[in-house]
C-alpha atoms as a PDB file:
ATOM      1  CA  UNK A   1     113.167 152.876 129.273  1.00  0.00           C
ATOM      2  CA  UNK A   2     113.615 155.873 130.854  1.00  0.00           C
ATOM      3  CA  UNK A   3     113.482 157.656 134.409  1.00  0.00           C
ATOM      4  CA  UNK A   4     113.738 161.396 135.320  1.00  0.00           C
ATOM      5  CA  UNK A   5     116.097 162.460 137.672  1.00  0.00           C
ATOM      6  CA  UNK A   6     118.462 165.317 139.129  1.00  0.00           C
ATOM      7  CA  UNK A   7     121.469 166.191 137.598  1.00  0.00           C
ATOM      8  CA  UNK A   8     123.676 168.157 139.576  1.00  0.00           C
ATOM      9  CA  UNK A   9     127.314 168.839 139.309  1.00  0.00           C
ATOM     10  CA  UNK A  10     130.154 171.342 140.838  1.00  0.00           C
ATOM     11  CA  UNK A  11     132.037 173.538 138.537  1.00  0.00           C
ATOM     12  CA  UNK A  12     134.668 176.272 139.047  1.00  0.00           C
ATOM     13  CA  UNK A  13     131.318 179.030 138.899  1.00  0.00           C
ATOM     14  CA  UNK A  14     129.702 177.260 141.574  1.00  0.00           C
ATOM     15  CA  UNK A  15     126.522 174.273 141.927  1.00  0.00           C
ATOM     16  CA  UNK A  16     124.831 173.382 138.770  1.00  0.00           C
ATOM     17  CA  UNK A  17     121.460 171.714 139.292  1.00  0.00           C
ATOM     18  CA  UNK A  18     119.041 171.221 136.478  1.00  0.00           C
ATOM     19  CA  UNK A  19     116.609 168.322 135.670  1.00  0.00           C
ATOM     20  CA  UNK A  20     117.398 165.319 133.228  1.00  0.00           C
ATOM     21  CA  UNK A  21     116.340 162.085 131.977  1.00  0.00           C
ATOM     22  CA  UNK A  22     118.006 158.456 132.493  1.00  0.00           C
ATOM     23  CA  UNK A  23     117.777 155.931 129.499  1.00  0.00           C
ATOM     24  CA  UNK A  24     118.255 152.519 131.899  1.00  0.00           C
ATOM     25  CA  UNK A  25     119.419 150.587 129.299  1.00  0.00           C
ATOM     26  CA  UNK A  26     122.032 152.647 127.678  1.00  0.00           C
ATOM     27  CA  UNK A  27     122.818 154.647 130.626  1.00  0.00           C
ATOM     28  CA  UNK A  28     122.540 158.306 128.470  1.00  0.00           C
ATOM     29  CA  UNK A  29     121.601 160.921 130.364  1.00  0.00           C
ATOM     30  CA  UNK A  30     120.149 163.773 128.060  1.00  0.00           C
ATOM     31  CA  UNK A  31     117.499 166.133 127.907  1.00  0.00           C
ATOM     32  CA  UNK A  32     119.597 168.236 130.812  1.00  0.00           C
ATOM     33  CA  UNK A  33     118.143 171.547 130.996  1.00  0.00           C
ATOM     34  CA  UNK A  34     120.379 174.664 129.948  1.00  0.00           C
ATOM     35  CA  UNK A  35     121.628 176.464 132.844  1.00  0.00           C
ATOM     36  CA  UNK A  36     123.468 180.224 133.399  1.00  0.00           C
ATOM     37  CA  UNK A  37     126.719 179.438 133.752  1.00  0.00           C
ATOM     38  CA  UNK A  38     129.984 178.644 131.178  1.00  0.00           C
ATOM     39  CA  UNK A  39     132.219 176.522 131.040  1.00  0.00           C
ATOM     40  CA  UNK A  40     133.192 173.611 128.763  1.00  0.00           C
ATOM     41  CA  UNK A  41     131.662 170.159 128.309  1.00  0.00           C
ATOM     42  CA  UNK A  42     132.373 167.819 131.451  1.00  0.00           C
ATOM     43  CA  UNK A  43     135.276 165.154 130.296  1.00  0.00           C
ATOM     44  CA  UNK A  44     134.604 163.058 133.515  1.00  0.00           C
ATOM     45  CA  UNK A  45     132.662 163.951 136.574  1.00  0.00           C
ATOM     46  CA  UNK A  46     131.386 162.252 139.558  1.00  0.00           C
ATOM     47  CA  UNK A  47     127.555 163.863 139.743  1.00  0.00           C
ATOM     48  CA  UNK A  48     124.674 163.381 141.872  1.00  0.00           C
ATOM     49  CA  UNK A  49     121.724 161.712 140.673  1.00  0.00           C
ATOM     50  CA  UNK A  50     118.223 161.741 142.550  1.00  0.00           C
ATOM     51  CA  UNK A  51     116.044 158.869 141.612  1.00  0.00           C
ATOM     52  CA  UNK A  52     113.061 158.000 143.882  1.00  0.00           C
ATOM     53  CA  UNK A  53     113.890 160.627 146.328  1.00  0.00           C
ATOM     54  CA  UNK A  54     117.018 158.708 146.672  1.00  0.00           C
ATOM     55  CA  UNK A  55     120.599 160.732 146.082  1.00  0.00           C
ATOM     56  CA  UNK A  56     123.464 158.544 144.367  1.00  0.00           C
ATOM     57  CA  UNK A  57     126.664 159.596 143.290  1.00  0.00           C
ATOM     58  CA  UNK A  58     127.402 158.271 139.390  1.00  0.00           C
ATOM     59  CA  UNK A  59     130.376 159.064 137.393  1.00  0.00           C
ATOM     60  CA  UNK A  60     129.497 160.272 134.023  1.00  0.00           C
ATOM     61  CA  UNK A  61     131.352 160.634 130.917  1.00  0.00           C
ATOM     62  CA  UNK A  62     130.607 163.606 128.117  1.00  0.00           C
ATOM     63  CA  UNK A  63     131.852 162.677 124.572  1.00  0.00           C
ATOM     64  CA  UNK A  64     132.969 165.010 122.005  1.00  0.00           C
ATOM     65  CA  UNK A  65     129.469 165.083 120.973  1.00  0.00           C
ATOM     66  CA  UNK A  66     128.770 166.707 124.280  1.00  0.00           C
ATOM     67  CA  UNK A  67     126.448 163.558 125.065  1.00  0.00           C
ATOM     68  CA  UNK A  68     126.686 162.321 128.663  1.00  0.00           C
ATOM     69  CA  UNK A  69     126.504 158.778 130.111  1.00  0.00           C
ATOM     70  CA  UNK A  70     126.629 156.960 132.735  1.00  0.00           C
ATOM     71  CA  UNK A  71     130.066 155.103 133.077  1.00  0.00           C
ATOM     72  CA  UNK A  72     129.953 151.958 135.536  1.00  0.00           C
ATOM     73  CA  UNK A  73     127.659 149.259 135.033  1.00  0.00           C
ATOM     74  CA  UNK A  74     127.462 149.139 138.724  1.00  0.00           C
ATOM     75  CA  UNK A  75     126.000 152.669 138.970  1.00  0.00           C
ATOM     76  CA  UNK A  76     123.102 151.626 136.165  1.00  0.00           C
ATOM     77  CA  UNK A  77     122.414 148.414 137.561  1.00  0.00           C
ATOM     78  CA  UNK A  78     122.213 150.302 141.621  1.00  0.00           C
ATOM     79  CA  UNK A  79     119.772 153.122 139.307  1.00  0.00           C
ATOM     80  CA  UNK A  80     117.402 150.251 137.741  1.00  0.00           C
ATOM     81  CA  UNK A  81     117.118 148.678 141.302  1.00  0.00           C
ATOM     82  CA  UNK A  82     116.285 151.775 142.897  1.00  0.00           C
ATOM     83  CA  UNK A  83     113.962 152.718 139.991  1.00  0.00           C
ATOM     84  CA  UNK A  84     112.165 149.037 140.294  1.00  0.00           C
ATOM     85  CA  UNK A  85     111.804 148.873 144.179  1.00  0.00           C
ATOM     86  CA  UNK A  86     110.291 152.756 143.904  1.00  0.00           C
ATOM     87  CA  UNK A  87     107.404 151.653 141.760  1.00  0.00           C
ATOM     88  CA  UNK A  88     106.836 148.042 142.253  1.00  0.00           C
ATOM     89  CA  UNK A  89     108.419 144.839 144.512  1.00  0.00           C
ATOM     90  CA  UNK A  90     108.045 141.686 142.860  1.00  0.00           C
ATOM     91  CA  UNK A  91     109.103 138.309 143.179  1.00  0.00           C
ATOM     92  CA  UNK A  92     109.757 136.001 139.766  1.00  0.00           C
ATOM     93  CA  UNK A  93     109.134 132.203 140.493  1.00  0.00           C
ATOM     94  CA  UNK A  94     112.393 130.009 140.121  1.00  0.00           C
ATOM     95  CA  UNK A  95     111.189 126.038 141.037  1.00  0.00           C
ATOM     96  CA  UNK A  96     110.067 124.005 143.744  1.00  0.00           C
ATOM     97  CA  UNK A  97     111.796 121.847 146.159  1.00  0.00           C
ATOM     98  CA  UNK A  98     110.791 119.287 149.074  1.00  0.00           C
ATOM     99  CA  UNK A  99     111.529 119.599 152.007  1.00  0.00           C
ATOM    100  CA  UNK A 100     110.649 117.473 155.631  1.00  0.00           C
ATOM    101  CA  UNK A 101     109.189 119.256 158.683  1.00  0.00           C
ATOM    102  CA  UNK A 102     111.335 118.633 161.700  1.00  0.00           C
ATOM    103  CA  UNK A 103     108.277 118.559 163.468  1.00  0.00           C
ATOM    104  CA  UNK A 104     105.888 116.779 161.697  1.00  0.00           C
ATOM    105  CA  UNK A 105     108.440 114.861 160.283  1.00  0.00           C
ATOM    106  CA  UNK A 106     105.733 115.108 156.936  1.00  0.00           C
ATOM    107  CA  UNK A 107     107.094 116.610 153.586  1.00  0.00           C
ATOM    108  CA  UNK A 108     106.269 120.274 152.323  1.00  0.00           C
ATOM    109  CA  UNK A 109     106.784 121.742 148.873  1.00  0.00           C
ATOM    110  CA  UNK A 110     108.314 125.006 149.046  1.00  0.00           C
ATOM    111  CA  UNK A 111     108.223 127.355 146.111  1.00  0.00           C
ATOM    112  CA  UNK A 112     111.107 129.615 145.603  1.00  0.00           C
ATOM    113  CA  UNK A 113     111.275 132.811 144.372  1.00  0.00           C
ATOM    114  CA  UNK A 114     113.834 135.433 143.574  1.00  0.00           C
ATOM    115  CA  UNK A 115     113.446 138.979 144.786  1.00  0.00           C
ATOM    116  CA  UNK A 116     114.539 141.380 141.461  1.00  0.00           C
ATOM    117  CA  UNK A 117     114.767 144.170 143.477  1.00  0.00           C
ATOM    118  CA  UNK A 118     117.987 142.841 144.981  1.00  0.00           C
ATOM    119  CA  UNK A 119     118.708 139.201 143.922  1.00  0.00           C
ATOM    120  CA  UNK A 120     117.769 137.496 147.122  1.00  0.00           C
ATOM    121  CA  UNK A 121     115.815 133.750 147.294  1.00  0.00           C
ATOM    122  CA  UNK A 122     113.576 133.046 149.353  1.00  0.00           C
ATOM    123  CA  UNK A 123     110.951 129.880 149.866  1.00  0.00           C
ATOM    124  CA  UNK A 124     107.127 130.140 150.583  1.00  0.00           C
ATOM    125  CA  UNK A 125     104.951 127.182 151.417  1.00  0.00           C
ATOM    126  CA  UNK A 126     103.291 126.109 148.097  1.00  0.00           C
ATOM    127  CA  UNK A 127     100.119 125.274 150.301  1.00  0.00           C
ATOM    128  CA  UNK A 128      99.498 128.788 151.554  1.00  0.00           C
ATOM    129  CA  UNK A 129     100.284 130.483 147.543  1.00  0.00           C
ATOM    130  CA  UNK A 130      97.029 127.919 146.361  1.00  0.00           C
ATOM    131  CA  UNK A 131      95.052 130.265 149.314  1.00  0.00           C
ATOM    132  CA  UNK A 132      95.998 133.343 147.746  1.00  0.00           C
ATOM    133  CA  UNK A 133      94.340 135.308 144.975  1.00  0.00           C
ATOM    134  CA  UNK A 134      95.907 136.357 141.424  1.00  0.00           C
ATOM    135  CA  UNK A 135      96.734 139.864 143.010  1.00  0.00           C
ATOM    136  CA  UNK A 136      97.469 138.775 147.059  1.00  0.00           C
ATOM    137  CA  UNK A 137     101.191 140.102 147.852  1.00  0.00           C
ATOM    138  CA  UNK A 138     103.253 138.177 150.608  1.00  0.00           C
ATOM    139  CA  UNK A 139     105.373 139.700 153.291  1.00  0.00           C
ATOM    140  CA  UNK A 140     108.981 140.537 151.807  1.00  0.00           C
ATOM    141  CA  UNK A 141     111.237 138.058 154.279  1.00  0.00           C
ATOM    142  CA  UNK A 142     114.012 141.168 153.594  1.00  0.00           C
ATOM    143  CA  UNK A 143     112.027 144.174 153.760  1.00  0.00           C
ATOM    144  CA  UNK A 144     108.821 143.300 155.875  1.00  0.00           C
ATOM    145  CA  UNK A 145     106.897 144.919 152.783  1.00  0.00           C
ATOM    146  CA  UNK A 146     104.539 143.441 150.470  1.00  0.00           C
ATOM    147  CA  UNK A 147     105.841 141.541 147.479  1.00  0.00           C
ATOM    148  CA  UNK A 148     103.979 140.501 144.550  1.00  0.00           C
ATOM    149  CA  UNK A 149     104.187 136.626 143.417  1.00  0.00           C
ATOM    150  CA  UNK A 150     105.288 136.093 139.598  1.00  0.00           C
ATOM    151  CA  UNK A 151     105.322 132.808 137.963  1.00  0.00           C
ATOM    152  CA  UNK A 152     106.626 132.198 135.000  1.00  0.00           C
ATOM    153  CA  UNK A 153     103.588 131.090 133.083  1.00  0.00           C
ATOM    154  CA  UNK A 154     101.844 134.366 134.269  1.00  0.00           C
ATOM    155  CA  UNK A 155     101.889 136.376 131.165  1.00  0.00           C
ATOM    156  CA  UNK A 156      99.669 138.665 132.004  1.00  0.00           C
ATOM    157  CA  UNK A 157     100.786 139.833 135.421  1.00  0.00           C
ATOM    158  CA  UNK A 158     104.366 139.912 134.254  1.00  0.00           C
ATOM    159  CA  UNK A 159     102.673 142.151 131.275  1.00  0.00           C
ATOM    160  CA  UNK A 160     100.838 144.320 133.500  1.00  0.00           C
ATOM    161  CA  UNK A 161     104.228 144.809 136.135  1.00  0.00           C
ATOM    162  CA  UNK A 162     105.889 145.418 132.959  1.00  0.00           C
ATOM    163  CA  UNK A 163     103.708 148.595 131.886  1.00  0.00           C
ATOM    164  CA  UNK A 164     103.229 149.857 135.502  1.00  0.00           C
ATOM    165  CA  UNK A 165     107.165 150.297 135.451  1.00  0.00           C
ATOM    166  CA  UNK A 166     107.588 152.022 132.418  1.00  0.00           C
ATOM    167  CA  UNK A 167     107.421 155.429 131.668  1.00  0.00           C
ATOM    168  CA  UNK A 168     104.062 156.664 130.013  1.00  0.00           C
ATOM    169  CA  UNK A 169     105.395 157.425 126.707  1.00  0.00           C
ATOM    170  CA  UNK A 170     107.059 154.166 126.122  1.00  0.00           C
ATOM    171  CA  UNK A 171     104.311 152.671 127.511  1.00  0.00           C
ATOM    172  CA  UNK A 172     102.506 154.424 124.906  1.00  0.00           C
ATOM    173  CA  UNK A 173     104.227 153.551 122.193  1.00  0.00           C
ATOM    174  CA  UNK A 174     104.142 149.535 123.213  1.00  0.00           C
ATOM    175  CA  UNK A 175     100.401 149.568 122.928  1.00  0.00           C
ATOM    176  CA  UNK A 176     100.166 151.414 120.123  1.00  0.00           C
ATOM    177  CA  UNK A 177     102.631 149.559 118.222  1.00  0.00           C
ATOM    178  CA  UNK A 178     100.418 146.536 119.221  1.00  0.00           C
ATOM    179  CA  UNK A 179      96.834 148.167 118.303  1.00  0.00           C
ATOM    180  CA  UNK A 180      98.482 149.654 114.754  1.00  0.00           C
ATOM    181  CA  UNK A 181      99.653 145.564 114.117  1.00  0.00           C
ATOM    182  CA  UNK A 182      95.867 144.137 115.013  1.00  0.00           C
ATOM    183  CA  UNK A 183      94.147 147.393 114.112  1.00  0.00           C
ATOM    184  CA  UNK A 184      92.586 147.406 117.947  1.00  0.00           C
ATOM    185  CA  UNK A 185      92.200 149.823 120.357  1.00  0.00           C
ATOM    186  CA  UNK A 186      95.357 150.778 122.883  1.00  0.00           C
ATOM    187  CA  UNK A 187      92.485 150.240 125.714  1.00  0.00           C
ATOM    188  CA  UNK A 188      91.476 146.421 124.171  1.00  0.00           C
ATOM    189  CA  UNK A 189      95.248 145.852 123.773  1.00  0.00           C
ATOM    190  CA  UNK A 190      95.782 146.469 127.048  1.00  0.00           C
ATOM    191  CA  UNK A 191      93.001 144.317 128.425  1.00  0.00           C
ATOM    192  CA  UNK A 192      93.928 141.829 126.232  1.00  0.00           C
ATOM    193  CA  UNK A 193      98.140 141.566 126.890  1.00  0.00           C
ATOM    194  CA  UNK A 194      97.255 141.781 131.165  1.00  0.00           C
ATOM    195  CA  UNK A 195      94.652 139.112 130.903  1.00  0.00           C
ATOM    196  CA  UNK A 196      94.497 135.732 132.163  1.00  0.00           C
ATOM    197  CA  UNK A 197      95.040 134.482 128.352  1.00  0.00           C
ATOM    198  CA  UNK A 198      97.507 136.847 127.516  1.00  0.00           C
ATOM    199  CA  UNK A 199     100.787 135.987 125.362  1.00  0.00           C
ATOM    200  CA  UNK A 200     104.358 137.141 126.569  1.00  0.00           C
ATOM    201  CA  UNK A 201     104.261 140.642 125.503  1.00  0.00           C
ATOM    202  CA  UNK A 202     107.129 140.592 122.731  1.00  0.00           C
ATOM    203  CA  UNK A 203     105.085 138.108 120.994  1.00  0.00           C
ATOM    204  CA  UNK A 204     102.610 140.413 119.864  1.00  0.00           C
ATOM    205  CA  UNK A 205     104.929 142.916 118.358  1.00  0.00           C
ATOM    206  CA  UNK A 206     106.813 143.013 115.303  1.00  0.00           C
ATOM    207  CA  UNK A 207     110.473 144.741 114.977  1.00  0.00           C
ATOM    208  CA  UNK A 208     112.040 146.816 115.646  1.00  0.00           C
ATOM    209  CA  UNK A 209     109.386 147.712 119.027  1.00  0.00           C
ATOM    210  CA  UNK A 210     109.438 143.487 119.769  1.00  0.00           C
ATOM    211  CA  UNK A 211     113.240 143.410 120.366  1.00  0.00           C
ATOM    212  CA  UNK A 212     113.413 147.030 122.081  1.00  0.00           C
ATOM    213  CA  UNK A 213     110.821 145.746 124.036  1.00  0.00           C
ATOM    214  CA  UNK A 214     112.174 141.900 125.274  1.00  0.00           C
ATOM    215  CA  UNK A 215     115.440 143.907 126.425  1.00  0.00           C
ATOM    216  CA  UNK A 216     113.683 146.340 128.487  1.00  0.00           C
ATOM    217  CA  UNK A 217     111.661 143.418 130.662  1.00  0.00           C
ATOM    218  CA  UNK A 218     114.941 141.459 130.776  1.00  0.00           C
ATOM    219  CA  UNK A 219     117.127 144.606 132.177  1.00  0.00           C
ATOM    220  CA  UNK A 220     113.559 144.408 134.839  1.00  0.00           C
ATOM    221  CA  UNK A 221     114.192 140.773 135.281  1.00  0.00           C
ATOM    222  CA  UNK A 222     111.089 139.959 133.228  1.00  0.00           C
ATOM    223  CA  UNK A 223     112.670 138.572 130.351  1.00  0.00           C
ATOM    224  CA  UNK A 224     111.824 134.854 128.297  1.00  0.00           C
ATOM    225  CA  UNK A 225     113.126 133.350 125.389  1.00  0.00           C
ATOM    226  CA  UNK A 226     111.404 134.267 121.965  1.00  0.00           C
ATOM    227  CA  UNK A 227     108.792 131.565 122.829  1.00  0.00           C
ATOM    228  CA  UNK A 228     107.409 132.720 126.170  1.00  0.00           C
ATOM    229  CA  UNK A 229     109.574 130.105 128.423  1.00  0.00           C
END
């Protein structure tokens, strides 16, 4: 899974500012454009990163390889959290609980959900999610913006977040991998994986694109067990 981004850096011949690309899982940053200027690879640099329109300071290593990464776990997890709440806010659904109105003193089920754009819970009235249609967002109680809903047994909306967050060559290549195993269509894959019917993705692929795959939704917070649960 990976996001493009702004790599710039200071070295003794001045500001270096070229484009790159972040892989959010192994925190490699690569295809970094070649720019006028020598000197020798970085050994360990704090650089500036701009994800979203959002500027964050990472420290990255270059091996003798001359391959850079991403050296904190805390600086890729802060980059998948900015990358998430850039092109999608959604809620996963983790159980319900009872609780009694002070008022009238009557008992109401209140569904609670975590926020995987920053961890938070928070509790909606079960009542009012039964009024609501398979795409209705609810206000964010954090961020006053819309949220989307996801339950666990929704396979197909956590299937469809899924491939709205990717990038459109991985996104690609999930489909395809998919319409090459059923000898379908990308389009009628697609249809068929966001539908009401649908299967958790990873359970329509075969290795090594199933396993790359389940990892990717987890590191989104999307991720099951092998058998959809």
């Amino acid at each position: 899974m990976k996001i493009k981004a702004s790599f710039v850096s200071t070295f003794d011949e001045g500001v270096v500012e070229t484009d790159c690309v972040v892989d959010l899982i192994s925190g490699e940053v690569d295809e970094i454009q070649a720019v006028e200027c020598e000197h020798e690879h970085l050994q360990s640099e704090q650089v500036s990163l701009t994800v979203n329109n959002t500027d964050m300071c990472a420290n990255v290593t270059c091996n003798e390889s001359g391959d850079y990464f991403i050296s904190t776990t805390s600086e890729l997890d802060y980059l998948r959290e900015m990358y998430i709440s850039g092109k999608c806010s959604f809620a996963t659904f983790i159980q319900e609980v009872s609780i009694t109105d002070p008022e009238t003193e009557g008992t109401v089920e209140i569904a609670i959900y975590k926020d995987q754009s920053n961890g938070a819970m928070f509790g909606v009235d079960a009542s009012y999610i039964l009024t609501l249609s398979d795409d209705d967002p609810v206000s964010n109680p954090f961020t006053g913006k819309d949220i989307q809903l996801v339950e666990g047994k929704d396979n197909g909306k956590l299937n469809k977040i899924f491939l709205q967050l990717i990038e459109a060559d991985f996104k690609n290549d999930v489909l395809q991998s998919i319409a090459n195993h059923y000898e379908k269509t990308i389009e009628a894959i697609e249809n068929e994986v966001t539908g009401d019917n649908a299967e958790y993705l990873p359970e329509y692929m075969i290795e090594p694109m199933r396993r790359m795959t389940w990892l990717a939704m987890k590191e989104l917070g999307l991720g099951k067990n092998s058998k959809g649960q």
